[in-house]
Protein backbone atom coordinates (compact mmCIF):
# COMPACT_ATOMS: atom_id res chain seq x y z
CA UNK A 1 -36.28 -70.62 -45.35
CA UNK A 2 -33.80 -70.58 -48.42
CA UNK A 3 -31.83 -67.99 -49.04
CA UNK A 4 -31.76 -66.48 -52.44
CA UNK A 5 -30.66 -63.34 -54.60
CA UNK A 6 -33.80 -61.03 -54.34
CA UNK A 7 -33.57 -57.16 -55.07
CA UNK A 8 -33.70 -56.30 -51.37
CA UNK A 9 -31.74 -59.53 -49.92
CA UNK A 10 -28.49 -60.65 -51.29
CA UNK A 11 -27.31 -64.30 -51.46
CA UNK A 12 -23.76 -64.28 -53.25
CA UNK A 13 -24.38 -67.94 -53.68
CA UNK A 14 -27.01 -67.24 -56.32
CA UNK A 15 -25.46 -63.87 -57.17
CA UNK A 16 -24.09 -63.89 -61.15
CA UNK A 17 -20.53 -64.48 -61.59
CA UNK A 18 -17.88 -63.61 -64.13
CA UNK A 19 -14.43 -64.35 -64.81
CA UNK A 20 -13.28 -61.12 -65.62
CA UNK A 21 -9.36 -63.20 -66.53
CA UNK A 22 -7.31 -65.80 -65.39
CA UNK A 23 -7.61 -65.77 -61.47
CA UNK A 24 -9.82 -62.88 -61.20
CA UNK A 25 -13.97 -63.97 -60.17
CA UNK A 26 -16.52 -61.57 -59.72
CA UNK A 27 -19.47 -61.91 -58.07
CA UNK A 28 -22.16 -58.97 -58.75
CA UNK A 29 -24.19 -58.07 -55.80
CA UNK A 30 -25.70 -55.32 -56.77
CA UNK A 31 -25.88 -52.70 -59.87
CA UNK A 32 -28.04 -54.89 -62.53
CA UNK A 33 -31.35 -53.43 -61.59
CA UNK A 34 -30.75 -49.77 -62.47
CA UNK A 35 -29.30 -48.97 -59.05
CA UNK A 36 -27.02 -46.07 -59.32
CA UNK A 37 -23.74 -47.89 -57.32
CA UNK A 38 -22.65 -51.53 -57.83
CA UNK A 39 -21.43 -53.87 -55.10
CA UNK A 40 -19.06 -56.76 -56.32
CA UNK A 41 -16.97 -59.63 -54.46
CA UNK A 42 -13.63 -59.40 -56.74
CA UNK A 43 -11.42 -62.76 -55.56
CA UNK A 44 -8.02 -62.93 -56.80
CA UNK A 45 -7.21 -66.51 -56.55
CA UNK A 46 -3.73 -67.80 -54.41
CA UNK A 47 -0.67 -67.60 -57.25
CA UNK A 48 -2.44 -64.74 -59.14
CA UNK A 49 -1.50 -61.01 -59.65
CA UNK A 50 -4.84 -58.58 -61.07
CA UNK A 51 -2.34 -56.19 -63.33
CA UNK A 52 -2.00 -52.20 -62.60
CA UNK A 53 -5.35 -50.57 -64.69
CA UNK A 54 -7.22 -47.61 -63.93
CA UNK A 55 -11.07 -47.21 -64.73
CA UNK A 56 -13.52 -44.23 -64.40
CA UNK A 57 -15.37 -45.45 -61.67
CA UNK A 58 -14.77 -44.58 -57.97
CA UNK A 59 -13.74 -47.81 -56.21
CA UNK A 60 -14.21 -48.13 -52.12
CA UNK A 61 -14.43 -51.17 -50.13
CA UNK A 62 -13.04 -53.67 -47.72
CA UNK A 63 -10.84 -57.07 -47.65
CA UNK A 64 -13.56 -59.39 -47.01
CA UNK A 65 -11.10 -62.39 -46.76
CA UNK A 66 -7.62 -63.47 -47.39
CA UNK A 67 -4.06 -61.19 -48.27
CA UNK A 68 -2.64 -59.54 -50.50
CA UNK A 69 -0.54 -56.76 -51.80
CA UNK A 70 -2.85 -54.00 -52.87
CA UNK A 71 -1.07 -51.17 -54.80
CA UNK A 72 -3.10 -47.94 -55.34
CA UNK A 73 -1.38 -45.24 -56.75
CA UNK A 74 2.08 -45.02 -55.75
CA UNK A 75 1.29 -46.74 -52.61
CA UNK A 76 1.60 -50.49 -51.95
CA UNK A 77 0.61 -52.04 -48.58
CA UNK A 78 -0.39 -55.75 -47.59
CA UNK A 79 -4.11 -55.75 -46.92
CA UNK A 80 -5.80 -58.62 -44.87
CA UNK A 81 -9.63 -59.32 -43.62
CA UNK A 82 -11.16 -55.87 -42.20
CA UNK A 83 -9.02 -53.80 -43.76
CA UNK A 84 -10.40 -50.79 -45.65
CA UNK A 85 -9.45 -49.04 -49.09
CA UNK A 86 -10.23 -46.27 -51.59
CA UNK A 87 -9.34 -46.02 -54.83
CA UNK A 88 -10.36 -43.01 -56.77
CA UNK A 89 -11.75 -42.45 -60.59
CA UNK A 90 -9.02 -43.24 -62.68
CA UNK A 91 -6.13 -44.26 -60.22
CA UNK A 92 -4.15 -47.03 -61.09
CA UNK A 93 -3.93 -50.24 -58.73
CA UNK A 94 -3.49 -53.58 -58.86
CA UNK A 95 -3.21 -56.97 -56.12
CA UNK A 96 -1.38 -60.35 -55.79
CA UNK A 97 -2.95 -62.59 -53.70
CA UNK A 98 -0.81 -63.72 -51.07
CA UNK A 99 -1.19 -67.16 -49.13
CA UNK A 100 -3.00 -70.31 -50.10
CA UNK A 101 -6.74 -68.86 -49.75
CA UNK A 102 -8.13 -66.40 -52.26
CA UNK A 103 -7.82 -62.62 -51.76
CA UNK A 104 -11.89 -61.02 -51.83
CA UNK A 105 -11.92 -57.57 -52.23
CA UNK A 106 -15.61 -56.54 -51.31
CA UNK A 107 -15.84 -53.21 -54.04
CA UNK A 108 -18.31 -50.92 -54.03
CA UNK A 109 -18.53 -48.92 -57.55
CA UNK A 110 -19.82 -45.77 -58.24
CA UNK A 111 -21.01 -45.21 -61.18
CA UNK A 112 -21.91 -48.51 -62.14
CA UNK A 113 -19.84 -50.56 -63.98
CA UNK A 114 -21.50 -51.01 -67.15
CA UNK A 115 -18.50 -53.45 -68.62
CA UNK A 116 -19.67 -56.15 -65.73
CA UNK A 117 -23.44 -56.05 -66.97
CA UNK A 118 -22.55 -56.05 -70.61
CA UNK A 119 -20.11 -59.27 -70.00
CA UNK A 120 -23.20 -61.04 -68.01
CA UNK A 121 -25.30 -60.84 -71.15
């Protein structure tokens, strides 16, 4: 049987993608069919640094592969697979990817981010 992106069965293969800048990829996983959170794989890519922002959405998730340093508020620690975060509404943070593979953040969103569907269109 083939895998692919269905509204019950995710296949990040097939999932959209974005390049949100220079070393940052997105895949959406979730959050483009009216569901009220939005799942993501963020990769920062070896040799690149995702600057200090904030946003209004509540950010939670876990290092789904590689390293990094992950600063979230005032606090900066070096995150590897397994490892789980929380960033809340409006907290600045940032990430450099450390190491020669890329840095995935698995994020879950809440609300939705509404910038990633508008940037798919």
């Amino acid at each position: 049987m083939t895998k692919k992106t269905s509204l019950y069965f995710i296949n990040p293969e097939t999932a959209p993608k974005l390049k949100q800048m220079p070393g940052l990829e997105t895949t959406i996983l979730t959050g483009y069919h009216n569901e009220k959170m939005m799942m993501v794989l963020n990769a920062t890519l070896p040799g690149f640094t995702v600057p200090i922002h904030s946003h209004p959405h509540e950010q939670t998730g876990m290092v789904y592969a590689g390293k990094a340093k992950l600063r979230i508020g005032n606090e900066e620690h070096i995150v590897e697979k397994g490892d789980f975060y929380c960033i809340p509404s409006n907290i600045p943070h940032g990430d450099t990817c450390i190491g020669e593979e890329p840095f995935v953040m698995l994020d879950i969103f809440n609300p939705v981010r509404e910038d990633f569907i508008k940037k798919l269109s």
